[in-house]
C-alpha atoms as a PDB file:
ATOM      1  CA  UNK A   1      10.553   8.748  -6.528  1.00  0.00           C
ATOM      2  CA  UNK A   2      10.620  10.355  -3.235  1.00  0.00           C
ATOM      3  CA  UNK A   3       8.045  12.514  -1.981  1.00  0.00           C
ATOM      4  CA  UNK A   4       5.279  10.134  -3.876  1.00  0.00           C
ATOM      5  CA  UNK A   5       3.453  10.167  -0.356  1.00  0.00           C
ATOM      6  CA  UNK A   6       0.218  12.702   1.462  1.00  0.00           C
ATOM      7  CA  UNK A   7       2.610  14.064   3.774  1.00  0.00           C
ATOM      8  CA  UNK A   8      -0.409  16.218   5.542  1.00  0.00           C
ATOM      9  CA  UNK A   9      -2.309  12.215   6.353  1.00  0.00           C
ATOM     10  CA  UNK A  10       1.603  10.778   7.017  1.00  0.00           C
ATOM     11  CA  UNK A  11       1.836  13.717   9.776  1.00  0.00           C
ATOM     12  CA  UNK A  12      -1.401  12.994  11.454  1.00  0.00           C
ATOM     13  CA  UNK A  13      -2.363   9.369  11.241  1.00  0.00           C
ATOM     14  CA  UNK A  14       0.698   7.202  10.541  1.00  0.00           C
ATOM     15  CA  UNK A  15       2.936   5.546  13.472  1.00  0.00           C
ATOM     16  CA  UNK A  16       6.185   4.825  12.310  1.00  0.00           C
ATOM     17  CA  UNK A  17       6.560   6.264   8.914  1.00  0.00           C
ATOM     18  CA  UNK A  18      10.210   6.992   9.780  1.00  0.00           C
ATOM     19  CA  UNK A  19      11.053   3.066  11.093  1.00  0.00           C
ATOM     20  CA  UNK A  20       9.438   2.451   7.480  1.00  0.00           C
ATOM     21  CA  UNK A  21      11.900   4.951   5.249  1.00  0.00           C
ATOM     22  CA  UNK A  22      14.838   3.146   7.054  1.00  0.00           C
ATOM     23  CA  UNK A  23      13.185  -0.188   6.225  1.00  0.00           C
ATOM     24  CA  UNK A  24      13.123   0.835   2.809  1.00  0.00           C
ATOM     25  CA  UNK A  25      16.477   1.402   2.134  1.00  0.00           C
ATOM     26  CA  UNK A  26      17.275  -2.402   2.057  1.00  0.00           C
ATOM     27  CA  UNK A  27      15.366  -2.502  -0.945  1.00  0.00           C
ATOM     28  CA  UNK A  28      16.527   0.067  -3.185  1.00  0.00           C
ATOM     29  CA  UNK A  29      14.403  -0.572  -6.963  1.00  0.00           C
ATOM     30  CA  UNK A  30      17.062  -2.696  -8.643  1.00  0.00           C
ATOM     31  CA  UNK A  31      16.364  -5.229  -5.476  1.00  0.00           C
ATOM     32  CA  UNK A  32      12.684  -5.021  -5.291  1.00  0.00           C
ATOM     33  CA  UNK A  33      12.982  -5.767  -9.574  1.00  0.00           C
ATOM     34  CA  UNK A  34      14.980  -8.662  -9.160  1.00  0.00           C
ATOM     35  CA  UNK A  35      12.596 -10.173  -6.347  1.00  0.00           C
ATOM     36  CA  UNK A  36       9.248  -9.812  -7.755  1.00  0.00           C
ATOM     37  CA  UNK A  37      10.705 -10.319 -11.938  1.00  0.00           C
ATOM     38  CA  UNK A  38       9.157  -6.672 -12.813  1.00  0.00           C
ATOM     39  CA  UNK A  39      11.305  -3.996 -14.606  1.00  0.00           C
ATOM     40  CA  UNK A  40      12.089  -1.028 -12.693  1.00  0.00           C
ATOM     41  CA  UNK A  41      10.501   0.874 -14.946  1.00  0.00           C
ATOM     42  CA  UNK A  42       7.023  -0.652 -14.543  1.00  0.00           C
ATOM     43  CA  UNK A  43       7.483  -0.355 -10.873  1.00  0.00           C
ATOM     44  CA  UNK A  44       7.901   2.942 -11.086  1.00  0.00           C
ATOM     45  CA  UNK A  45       5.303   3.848 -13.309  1.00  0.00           C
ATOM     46  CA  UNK A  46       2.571   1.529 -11.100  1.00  0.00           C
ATOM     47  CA  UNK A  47       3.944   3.523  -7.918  1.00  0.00           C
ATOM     48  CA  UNK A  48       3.440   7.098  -9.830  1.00  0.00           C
ATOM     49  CA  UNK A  49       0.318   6.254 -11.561  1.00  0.00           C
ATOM     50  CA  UNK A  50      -1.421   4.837  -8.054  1.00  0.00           C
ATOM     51  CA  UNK A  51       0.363   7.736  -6.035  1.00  0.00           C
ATOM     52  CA  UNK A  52      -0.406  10.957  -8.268  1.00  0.00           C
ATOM     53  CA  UNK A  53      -3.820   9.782  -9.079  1.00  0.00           C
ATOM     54  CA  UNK A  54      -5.766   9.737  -5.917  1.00  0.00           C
ATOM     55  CA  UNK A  55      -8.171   9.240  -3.659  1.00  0.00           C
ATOM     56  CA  UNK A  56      -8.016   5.468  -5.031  1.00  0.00           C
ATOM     57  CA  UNK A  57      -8.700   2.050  -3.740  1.00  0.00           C
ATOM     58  CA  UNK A  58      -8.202  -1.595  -3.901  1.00  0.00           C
ATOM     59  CA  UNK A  59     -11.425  -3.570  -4.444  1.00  0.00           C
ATOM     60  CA  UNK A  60     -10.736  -6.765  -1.695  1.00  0.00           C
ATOM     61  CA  UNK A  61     -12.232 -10.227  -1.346  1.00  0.00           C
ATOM     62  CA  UNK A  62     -11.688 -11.967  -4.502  1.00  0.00           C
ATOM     63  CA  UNK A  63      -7.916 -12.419  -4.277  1.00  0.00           C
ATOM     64  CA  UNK A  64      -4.767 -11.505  -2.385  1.00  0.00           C
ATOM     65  CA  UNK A  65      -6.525 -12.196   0.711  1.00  0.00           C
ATOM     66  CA  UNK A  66      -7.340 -15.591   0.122  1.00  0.00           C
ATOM     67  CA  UNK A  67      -3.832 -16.782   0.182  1.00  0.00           C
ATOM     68  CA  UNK A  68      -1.909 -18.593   2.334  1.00  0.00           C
ATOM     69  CA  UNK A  69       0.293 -16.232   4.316  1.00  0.00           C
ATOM     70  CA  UNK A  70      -1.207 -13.297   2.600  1.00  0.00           C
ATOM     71  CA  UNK A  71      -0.805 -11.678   5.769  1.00  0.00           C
ATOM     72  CA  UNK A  72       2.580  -9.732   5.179  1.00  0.00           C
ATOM     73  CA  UNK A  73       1.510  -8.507   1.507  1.00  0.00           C
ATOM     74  CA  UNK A  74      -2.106  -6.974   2.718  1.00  0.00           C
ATOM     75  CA  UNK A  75       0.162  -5.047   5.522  1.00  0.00           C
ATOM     76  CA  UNK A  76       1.862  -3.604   2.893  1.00  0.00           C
ATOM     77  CA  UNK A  77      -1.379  -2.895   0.973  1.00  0.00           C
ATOM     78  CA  UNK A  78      -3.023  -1.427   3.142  1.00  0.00           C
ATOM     79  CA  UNK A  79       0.388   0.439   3.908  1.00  0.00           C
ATOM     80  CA  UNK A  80       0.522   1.911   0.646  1.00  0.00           C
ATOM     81  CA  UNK A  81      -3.516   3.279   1.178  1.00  0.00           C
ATOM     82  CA  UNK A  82      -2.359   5.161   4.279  1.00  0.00           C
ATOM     83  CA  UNK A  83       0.934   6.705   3.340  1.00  0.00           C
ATOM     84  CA  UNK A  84      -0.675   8.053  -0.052  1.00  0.00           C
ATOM     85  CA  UNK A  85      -3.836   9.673   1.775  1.00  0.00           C
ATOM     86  CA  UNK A  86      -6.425   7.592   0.458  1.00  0.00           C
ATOM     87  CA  UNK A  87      -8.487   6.227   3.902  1.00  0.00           C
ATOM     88  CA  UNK A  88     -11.304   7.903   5.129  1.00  0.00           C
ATOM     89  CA  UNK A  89     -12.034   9.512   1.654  1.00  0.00           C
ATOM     90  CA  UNK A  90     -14.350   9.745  -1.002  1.00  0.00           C
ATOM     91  CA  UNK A  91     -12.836   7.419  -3.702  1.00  0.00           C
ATOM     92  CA  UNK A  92     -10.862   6.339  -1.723  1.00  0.00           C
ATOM     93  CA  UNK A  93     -10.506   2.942   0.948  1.00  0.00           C
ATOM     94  CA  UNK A  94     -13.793   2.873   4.242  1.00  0.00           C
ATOM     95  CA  UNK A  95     -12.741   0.574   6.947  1.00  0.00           C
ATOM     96  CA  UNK A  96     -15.730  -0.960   7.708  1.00  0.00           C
ATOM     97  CA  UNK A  97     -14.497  -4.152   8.790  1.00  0.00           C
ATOM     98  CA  UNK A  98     -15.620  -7.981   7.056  1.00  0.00           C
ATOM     99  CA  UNK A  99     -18.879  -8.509   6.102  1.00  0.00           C
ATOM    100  CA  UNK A 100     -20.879 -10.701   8.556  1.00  0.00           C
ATOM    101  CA  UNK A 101     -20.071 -14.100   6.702  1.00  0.00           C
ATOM    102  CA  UNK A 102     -16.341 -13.936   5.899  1.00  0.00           C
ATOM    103  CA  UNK A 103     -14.503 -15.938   8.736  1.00  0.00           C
ATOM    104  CA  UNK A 104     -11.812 -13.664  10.496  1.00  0.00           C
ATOM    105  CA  UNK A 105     -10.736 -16.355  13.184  1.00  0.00           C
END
């Protein structure tokens, strides 16, 4: 599955993106299936299908974010946005910040 990333976006906007491919190899598929009880196979096909089929997004607010130590996991959300191109575009994630009465401290 390599090269599933906006390498043009990677170039210009992402610090790091090389610390993160050497991150990455300590969790090869058969690793990441046997931590989070998916088949490899579905993992794959999420990471093609939201990869190939851009500019997406991930509607926030309702969910992941409201969790206790959520912190970590919308890192890696927010992650995935950047490496596959999809800030800053139409379709695809605005950083506008939180509306005025969600509590950020």
């Amino acid at each position: 599955m390599k090269g599933l990333y906006d390498r043009e976006f990677v170039d210009k906007w992402c610090y790091g993106f090389d610390d993160l491919l050497e991150r990455l190899k300590d969790y090869p598929l058969s690793r990441v299936s046997e931590i989070t009880g998916l088949s490899s196979e579905l993992i794959q096909d999420a990471a093609r299908l939201y990869a190939e089929n851009g500019p997406a997004c991930c509607i926030e607010g309702e969910g992941l974010e409201h969790s206790y130590s959520s912190t970590q996991a919308l890192h890696a959300r927010w992650i995935l946005s950047a490496i596959c191109g999809n800030i800053d575009v139409k379709g695809g994630e605005l950083q506008m910040g939180p509306p005025g009465l969600v509590p950020t401290a």
